[in-house]
N, C-alpha and C. Protein backbone atom coordinates (compact mmCIF):
# COMPACT_ATOMS: atom_id res chain seq x y z
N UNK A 1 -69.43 146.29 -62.23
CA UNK A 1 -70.48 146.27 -61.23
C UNK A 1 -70.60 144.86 -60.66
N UNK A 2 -70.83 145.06 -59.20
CA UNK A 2 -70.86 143.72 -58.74
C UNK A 2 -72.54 142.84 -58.95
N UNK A 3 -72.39 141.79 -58.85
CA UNK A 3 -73.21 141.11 -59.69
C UNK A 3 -74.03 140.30 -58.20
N UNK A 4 -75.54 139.76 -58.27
CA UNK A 4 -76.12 139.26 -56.81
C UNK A 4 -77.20 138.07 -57.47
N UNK A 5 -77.15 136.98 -56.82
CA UNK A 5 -77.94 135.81 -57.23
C UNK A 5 -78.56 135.67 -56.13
N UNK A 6 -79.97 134.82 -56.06
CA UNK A 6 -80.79 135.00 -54.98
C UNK A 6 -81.49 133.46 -54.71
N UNK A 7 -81.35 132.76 -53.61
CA UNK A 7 -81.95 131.63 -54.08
C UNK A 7 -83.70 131.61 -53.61
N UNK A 8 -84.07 132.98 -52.73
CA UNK A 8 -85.41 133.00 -52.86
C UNK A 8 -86.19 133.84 -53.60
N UNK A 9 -85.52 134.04 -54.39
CA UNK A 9 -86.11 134.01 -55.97
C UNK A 9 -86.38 133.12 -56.64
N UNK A 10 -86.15 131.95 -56.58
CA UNK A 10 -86.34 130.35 -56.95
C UNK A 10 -86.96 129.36 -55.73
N UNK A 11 -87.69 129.74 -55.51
CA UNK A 11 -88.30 128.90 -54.05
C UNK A 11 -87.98 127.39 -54.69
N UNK A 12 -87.64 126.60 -53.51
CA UNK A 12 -87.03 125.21 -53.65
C UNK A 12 -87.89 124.76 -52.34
N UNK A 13 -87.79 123.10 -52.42
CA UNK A 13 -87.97 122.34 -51.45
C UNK A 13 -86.94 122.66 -50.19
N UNK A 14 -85.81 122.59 -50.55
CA UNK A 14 -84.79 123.11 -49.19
C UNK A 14 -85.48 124.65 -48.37
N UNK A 15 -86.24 125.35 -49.13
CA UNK A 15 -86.52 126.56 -48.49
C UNK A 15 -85.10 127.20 -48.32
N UNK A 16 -84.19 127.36 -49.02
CA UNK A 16 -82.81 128.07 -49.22
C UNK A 16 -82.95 129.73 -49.08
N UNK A 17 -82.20 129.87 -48.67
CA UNK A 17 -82.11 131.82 -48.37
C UNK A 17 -81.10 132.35 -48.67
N UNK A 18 -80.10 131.16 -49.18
CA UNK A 18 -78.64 131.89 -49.59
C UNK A 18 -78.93 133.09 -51.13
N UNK A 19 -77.62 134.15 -50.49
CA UNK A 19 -77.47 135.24 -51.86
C UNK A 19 -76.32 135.57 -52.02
N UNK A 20 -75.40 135.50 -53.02
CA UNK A 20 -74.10 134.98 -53.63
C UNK A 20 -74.11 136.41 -53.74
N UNK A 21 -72.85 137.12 -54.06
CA UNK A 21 -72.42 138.62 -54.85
C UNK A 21 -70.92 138.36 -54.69
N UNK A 22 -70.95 139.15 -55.87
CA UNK A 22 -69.30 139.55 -56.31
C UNK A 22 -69.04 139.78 -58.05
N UNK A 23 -68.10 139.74 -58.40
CA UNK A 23 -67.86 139.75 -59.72
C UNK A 23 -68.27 138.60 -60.54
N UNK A 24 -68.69 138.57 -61.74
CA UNK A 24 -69.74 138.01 -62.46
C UNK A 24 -69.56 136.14 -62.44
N UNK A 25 -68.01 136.24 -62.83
CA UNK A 25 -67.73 134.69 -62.83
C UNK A 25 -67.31 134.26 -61.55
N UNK A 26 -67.47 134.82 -60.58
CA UNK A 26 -67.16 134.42 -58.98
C UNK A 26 -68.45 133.61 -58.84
N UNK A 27 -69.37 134.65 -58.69
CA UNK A 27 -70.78 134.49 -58.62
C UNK A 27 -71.28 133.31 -59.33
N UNK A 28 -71.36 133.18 -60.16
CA UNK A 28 -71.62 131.79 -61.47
C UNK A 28 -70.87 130.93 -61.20
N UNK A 29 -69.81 130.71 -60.36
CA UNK A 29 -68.77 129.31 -60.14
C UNK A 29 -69.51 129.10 -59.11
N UNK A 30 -69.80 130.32 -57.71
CA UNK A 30 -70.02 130.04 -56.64
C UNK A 30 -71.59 129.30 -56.29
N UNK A 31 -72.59 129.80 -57.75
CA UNK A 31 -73.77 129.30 -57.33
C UNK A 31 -73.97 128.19 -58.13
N UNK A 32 -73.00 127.86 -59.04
CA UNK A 32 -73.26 127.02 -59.70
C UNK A 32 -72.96 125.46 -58.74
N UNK A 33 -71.65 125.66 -57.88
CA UNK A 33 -71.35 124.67 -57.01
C UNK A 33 -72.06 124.49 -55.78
N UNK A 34 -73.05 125.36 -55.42
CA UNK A 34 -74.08 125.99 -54.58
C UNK A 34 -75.44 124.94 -54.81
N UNK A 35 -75.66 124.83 -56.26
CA UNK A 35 -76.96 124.45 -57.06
C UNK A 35 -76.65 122.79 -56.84
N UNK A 36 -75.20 122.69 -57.33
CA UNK A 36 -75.11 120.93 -56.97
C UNK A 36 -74.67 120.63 -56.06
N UNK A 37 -74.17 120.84 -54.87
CA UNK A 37 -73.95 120.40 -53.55
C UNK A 37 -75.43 120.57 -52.63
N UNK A 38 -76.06 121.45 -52.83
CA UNK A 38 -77.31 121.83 -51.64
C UNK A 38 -78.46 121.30 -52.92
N UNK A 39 -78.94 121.87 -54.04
CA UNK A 39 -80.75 121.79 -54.18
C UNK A 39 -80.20 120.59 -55.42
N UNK A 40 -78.85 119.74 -55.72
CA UNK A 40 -78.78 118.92 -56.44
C UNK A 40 -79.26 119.00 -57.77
N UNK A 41 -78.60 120.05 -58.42
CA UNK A 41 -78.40 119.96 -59.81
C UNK A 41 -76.99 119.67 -60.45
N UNK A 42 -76.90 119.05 -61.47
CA UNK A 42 -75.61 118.91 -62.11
C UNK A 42 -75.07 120.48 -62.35
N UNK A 43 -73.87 120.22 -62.23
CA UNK A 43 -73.36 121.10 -62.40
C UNK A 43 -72.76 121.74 -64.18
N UNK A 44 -73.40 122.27 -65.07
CA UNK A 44 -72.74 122.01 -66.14
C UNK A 44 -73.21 123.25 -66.94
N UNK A 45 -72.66 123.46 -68.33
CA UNK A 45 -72.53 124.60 -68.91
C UNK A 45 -74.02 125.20 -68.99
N UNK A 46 -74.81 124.21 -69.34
CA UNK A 46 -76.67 124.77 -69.20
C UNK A 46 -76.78 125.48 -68.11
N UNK A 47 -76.43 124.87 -66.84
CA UNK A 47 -76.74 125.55 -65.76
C UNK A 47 -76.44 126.98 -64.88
N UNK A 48 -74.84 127.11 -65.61
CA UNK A 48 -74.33 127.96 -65.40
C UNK A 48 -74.30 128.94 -66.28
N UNK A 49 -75.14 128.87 -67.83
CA UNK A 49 -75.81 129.99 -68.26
C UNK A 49 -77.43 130.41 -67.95
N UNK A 50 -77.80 129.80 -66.99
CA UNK A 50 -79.47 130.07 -66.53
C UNK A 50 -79.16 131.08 -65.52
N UNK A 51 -77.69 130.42 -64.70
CA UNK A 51 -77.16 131.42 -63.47
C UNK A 51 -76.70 132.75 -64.02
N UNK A 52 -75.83 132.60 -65.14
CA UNK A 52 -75.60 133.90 -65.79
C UNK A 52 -77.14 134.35 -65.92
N UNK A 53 -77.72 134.54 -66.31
CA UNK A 53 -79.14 134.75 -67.40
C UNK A 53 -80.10 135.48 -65.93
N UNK A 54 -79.77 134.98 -64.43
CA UNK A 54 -80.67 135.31 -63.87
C UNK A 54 -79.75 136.17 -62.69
N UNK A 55 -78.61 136.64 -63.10
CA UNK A 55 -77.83 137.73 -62.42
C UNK A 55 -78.50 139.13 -62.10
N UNK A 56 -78.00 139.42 -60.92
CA UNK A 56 -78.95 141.09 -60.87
C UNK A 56 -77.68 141.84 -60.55
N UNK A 57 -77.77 143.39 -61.08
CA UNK A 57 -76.70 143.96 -60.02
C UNK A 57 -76.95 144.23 -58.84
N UNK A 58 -76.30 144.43 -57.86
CA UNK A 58 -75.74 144.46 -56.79
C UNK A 58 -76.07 145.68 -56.19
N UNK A 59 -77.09 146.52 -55.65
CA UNK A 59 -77.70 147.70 -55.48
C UNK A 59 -75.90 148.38 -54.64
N UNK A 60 -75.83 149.41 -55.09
CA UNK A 60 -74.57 150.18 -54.62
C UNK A 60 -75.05 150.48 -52.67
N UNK A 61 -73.63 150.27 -52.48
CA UNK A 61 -73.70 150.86 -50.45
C UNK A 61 -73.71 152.01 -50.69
N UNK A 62 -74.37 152.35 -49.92
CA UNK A 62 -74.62 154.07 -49.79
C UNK A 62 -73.58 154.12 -48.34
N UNK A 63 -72.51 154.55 -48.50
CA UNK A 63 -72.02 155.28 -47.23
C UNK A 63 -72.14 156.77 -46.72
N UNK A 64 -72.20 156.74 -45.31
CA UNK A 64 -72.26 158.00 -44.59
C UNK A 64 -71.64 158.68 -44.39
């Protein structure tokens, strides 16, 4: 199942709106490099199990 991180679920000073999805460790590389380039957190194993820890799935597309 594909996996969705949310950054306004974490309201920040940047006021960020980005939302990451894909497979679990895509997602966790992608927001983890996300977290320290834009709202300036280190990038490191703590962080990238808080990102694991606050993963949602990915509500399925309903096609027509």
């Amino acid at each position: 199942m594909r996996k969705i991180v949310d950054c306004r679920d974490y309201p920040s000073e940047a006021g960020c709106t980005l939302a990451i999805s894909g497979e679990e460790e895509e997602v966790v590389r992608a927001a983890a490099e996300h977290a320290a380039s834009v709202h300036g957190e280190t990038d490191s194993k703590e962080l990238r199990e808080q990102i694991r820890s606050a993963l949602k799935d990915e509500p399925a597309l309903q096609h027509s």
